[in-house]
PDB file of N, CA and C in Angstrom:
ATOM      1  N   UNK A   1     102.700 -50.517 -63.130  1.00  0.00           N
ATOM      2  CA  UNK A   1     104.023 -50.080 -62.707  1.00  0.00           C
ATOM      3  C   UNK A   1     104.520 -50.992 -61.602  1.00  0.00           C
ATOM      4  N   UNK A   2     105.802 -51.743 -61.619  1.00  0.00           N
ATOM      5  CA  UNK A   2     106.471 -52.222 -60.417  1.00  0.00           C
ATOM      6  C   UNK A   2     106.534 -51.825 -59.452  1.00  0.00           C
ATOM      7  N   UNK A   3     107.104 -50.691 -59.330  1.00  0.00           N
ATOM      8  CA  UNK A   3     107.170 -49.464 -58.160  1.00  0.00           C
ATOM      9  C   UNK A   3     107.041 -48.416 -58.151  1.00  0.00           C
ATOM     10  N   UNK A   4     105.632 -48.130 -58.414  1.00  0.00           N
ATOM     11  CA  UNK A   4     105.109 -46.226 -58.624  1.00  0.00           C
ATOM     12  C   UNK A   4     105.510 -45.732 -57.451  1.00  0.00           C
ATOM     13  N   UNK A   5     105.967 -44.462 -57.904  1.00  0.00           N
ATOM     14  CA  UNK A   5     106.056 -43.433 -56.595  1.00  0.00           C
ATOM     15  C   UNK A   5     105.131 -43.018 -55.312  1.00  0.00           C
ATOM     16  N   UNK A   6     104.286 -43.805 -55.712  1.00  0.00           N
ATOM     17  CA  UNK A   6     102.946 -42.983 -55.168  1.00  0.00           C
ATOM     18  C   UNK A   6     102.037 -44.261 -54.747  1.00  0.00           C
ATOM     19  N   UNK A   7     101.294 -43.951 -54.078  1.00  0.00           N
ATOM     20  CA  UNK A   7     100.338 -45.442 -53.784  1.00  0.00           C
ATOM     21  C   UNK A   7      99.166 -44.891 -54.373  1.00  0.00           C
ATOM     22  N   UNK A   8      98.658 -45.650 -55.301  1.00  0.00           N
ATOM     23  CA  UNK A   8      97.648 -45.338 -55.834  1.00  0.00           C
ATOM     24  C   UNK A   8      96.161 -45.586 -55.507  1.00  0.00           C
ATOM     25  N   UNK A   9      95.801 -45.697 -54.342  1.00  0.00           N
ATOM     26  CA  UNK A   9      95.071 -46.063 -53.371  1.00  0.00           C
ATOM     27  C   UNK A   9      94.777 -44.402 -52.509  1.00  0.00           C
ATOM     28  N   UNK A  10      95.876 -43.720 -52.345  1.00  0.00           N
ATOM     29  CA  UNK A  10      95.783 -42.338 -51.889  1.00  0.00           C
ATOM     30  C   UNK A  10      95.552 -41.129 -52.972  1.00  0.00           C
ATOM     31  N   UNK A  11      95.236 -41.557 -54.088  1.00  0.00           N
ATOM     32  CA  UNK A  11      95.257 -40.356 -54.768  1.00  0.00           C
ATOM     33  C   UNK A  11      93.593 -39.555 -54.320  1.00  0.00           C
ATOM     34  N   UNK A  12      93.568 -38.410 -54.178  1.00  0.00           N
ATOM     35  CA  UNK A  12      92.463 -37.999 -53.671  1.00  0.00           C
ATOM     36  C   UNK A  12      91.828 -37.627 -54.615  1.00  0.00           C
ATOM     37  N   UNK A  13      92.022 -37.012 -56.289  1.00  0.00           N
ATOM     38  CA  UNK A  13      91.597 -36.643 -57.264  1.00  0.00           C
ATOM     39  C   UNK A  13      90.504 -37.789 -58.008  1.00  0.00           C
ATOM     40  N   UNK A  14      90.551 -39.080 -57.607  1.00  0.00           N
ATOM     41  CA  UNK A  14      89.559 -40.183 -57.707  1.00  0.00           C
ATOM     42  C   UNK A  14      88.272 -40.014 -56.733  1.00  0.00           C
ATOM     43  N   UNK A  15      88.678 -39.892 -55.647  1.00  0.00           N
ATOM     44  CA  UNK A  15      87.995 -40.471 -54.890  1.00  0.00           C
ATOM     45  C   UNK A  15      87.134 -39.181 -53.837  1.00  0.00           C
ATOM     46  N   UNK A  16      87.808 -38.444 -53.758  1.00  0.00           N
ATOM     47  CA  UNK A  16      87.144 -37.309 -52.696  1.00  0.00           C
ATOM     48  C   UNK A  16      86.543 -36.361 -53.398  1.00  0.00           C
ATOM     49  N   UNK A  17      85.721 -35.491 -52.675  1.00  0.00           N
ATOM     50  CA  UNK A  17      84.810 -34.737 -53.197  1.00  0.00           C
ATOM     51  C   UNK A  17      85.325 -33.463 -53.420  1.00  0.00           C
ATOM     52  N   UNK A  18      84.826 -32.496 -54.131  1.00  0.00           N
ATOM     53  CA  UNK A  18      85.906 -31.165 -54.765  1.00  0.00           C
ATOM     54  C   UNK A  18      85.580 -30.113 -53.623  1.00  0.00           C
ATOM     55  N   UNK A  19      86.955 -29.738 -52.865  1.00  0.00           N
ATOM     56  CA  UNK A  19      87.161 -28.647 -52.389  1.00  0.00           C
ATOM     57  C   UNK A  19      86.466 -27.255 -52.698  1.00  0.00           C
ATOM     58  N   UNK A  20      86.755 -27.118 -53.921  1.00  0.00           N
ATOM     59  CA  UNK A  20      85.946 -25.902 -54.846  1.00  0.00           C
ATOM     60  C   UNK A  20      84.388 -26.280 -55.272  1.00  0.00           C
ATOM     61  N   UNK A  21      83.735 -25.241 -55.289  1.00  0.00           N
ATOM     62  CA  UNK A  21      82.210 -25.238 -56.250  1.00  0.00           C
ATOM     63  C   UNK A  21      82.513 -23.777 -57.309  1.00  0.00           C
ATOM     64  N   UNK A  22      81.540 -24.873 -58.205  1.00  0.00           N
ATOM     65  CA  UNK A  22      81.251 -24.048 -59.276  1.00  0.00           C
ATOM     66  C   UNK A  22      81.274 -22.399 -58.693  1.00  0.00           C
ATOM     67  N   UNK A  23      80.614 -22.276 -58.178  1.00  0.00           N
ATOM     68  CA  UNK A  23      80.875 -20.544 -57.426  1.00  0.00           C
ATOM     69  C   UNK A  23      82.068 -20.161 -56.834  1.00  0.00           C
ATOM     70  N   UNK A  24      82.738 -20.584 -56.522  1.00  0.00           N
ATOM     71  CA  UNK A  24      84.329 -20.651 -56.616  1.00  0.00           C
ATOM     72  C   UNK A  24      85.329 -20.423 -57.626  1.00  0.00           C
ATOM     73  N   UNK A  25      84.367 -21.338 -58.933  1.00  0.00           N
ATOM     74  CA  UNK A  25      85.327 -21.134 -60.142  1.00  0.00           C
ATOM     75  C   UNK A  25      84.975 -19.589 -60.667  1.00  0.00           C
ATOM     76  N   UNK A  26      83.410 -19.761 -60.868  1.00  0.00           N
ATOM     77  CA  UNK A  26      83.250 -18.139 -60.581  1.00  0.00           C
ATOM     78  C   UNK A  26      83.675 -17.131 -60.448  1.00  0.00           C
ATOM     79  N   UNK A  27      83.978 -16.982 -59.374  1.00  0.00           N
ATOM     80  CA  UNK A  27      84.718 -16.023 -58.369  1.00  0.00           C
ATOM     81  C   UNK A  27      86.020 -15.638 -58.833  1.00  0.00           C
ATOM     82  N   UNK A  28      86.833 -16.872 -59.394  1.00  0.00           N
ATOM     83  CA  UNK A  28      88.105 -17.215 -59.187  1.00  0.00           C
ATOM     84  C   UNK A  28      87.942 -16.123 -60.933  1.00  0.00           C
ATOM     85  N   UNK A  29      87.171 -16.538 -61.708  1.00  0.00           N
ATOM     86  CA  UNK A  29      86.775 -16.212 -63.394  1.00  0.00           C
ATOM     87  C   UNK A  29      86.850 -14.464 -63.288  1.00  0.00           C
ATOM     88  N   UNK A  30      85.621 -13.919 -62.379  1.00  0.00           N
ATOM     89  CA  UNK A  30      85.548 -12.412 -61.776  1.00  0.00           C
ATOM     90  C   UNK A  30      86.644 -11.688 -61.155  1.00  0.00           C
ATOM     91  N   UNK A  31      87.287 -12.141 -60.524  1.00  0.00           N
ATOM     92  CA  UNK A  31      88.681 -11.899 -60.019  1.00  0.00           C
ATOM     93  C   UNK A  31      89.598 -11.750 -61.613  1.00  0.00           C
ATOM     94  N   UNK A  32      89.738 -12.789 -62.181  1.00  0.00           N
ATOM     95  CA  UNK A  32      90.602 -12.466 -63.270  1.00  0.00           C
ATOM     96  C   UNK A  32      90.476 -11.626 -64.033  1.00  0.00           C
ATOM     97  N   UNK A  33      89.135 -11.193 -64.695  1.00  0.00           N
ATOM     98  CA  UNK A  33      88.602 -10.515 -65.543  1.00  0.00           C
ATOM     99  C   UNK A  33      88.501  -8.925 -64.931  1.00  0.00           C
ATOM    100  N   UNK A  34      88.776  -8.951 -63.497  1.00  0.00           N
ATOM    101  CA  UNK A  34      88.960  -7.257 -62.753  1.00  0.00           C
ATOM    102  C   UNK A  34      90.363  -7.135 -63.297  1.00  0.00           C
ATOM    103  N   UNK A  35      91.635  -7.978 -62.968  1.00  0.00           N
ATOM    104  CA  UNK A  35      92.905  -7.908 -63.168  1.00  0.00           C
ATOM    105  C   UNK A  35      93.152  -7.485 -64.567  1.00  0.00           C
ATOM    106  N   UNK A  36      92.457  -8.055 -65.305  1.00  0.00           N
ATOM    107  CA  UNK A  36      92.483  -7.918 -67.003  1.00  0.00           C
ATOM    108  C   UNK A  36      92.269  -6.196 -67.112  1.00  0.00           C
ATOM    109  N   UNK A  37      91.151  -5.795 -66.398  1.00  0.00           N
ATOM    110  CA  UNK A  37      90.931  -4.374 -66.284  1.00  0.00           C
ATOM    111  C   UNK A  37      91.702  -3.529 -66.073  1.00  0.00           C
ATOM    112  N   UNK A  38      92.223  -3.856 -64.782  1.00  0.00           N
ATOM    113  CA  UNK A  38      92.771  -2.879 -64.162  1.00  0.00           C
ATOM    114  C   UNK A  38      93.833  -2.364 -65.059  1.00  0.00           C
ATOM    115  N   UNK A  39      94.899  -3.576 -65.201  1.00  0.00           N
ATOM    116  CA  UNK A  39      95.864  -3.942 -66.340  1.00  0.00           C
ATOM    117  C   UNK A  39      95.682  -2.774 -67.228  1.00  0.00           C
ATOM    118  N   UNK A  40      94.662  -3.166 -68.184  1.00  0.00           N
ATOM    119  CA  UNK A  40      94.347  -2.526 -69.227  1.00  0.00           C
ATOM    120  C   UNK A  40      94.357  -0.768 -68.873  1.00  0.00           C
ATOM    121  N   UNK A  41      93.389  -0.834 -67.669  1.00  0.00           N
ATOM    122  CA  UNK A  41      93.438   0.909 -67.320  1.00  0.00           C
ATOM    123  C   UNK A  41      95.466   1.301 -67.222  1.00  0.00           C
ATOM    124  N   UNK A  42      95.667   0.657 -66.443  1.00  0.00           N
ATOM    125  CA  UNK A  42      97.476   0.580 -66.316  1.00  0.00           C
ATOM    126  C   UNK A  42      98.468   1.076 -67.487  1.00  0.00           C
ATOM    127  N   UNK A  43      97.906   0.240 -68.469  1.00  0.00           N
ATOM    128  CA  UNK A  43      98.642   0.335 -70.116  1.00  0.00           C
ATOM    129  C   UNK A  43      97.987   1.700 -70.314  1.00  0.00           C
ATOM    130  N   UNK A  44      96.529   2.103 -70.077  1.00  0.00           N
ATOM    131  CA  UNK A  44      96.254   3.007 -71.271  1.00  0.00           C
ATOM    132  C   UNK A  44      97.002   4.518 -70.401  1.00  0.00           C
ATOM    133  N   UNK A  45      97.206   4.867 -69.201  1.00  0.00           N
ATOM    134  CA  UNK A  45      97.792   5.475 -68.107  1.00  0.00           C
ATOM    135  C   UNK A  45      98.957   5.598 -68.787  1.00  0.00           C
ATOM    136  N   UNK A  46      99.698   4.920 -68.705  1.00  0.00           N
ATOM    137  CA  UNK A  46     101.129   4.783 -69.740  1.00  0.00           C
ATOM    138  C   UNK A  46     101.384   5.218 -70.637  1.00  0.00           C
ATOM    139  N   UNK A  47     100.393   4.816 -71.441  1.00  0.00           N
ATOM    140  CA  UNK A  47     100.413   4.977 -73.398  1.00  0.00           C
ATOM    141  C   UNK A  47     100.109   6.771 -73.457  1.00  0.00           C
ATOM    142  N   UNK A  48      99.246   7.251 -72.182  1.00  0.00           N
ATOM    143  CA  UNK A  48      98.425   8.708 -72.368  1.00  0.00           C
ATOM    144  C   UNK A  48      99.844   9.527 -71.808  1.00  0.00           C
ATOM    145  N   UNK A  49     100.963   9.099 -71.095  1.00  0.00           N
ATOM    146  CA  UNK A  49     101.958   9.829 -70.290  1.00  0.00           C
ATOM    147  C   UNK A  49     103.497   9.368 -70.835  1.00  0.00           C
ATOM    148  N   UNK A  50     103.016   8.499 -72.082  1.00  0.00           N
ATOM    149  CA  UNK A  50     104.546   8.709 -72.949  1.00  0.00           C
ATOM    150  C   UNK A  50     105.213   7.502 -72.976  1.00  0.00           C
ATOM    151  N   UNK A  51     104.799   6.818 -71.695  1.00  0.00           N
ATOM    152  CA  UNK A  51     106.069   5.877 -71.233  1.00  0.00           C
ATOM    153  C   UNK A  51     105.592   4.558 -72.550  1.00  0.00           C
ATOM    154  N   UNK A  52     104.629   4.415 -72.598  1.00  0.00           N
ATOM    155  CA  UNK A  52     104.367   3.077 -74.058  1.00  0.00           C
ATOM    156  C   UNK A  52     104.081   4.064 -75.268  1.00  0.00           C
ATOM    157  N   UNK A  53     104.447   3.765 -76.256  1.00  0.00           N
ATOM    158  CA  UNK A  53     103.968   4.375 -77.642  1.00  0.00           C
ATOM    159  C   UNK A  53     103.150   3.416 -78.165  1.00  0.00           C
ATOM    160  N   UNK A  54     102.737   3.220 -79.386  1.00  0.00           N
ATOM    161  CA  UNK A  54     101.826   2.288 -79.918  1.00  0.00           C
ATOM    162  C   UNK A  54     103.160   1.649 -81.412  1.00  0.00           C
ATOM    163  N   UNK A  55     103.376   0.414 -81.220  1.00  0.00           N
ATOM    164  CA  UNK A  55     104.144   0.284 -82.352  1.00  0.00           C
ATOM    165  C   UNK A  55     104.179  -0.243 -83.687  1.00  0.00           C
ATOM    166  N   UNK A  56     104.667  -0.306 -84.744  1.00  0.00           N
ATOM    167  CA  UNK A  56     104.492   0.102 -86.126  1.00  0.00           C
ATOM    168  C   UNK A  56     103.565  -1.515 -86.628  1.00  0.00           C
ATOM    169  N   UNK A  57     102.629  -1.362 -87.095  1.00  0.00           N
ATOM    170  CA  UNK A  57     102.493  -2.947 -87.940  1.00  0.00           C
ATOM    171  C   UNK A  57     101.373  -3.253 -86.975  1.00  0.00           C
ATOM    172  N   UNK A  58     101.421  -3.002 -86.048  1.00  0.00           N
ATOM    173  CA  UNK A  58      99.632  -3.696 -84.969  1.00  0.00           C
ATOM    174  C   UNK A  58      99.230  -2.610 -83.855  1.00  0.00           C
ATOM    175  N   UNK A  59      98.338  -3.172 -83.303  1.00  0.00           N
ATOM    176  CA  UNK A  59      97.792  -2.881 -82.148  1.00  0.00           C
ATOM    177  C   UNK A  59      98.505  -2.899 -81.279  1.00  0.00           C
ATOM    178  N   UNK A  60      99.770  -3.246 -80.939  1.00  0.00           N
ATOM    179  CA  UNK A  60     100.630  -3.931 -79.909  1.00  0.00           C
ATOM    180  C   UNK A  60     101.482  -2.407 -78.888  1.00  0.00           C
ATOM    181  N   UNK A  61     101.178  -2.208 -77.849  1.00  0.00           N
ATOM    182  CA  UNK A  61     101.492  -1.582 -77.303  1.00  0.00           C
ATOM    183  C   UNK A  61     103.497  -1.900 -76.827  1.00  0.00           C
ATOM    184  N   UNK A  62     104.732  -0.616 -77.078  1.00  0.00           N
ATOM    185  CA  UNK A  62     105.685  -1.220 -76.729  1.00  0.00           C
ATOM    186  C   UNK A  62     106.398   0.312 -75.813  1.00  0.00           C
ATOM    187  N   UNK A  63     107.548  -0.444 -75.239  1.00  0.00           N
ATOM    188  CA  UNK A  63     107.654   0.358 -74.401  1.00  0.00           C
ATOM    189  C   UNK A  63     108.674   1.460 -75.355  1.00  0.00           C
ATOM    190  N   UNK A  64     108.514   2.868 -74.617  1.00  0.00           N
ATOM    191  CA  UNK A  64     108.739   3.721 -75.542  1.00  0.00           C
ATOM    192  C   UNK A  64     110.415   4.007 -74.793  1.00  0.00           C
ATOM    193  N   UNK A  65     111.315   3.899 -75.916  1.00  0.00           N
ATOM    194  CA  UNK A  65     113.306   3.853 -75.887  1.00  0.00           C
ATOM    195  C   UNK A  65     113.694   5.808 -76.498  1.00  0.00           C
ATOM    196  N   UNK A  66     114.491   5.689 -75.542  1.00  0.00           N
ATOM    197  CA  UNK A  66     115.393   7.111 -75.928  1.00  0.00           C
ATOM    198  C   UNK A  66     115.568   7.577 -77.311  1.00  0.00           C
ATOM    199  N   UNK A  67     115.635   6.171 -78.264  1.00  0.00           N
ATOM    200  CA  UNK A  67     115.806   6.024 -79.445  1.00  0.00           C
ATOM    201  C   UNK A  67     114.466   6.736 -80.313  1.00  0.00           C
ATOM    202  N   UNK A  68     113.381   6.387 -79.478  1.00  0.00           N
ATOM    203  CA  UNK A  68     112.085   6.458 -80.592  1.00  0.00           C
ATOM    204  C   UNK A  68     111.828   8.502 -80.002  1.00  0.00           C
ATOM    205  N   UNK A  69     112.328   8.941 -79.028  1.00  0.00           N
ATOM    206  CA  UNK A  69     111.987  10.015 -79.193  1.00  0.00           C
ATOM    207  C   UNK A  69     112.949  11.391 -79.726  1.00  0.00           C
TER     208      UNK A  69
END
């Protein structure tokens, strides 16, 4: 490049050592997979008190309209 934006001499993703460890990514993996949970407890809370129905053709949870009751 003639004139990169950037000096490519500073990029730190070459050259420096990773901020994060594997136990980090970890962590970061366990954290997501609680959210996935909780979520899920969230929807099924919903689905048991009316506000989602279950809709026609899948598994797919949708939100339940004036219309459908």
């Amino acid at each position: 490049m003639p004139n990169p934006p950037f000096q490519p001499g500073r990029l730190a993703e070459e050259k420096s050592e990773s901020i994060f460890t594997p136990l980090d990514r970890i962590g970061q993996l366990t954290m997501r997979n609680l959210d996935i949970i909780d979520t899920r407890a969230k929807l099924g809370i919903y689905a048991k008190s009316g506000v989602l129905s279950l809709g026609t053709g899948g598994d797919l949870l949708h939100l339940a309209t004036k219309d459908a009751e």
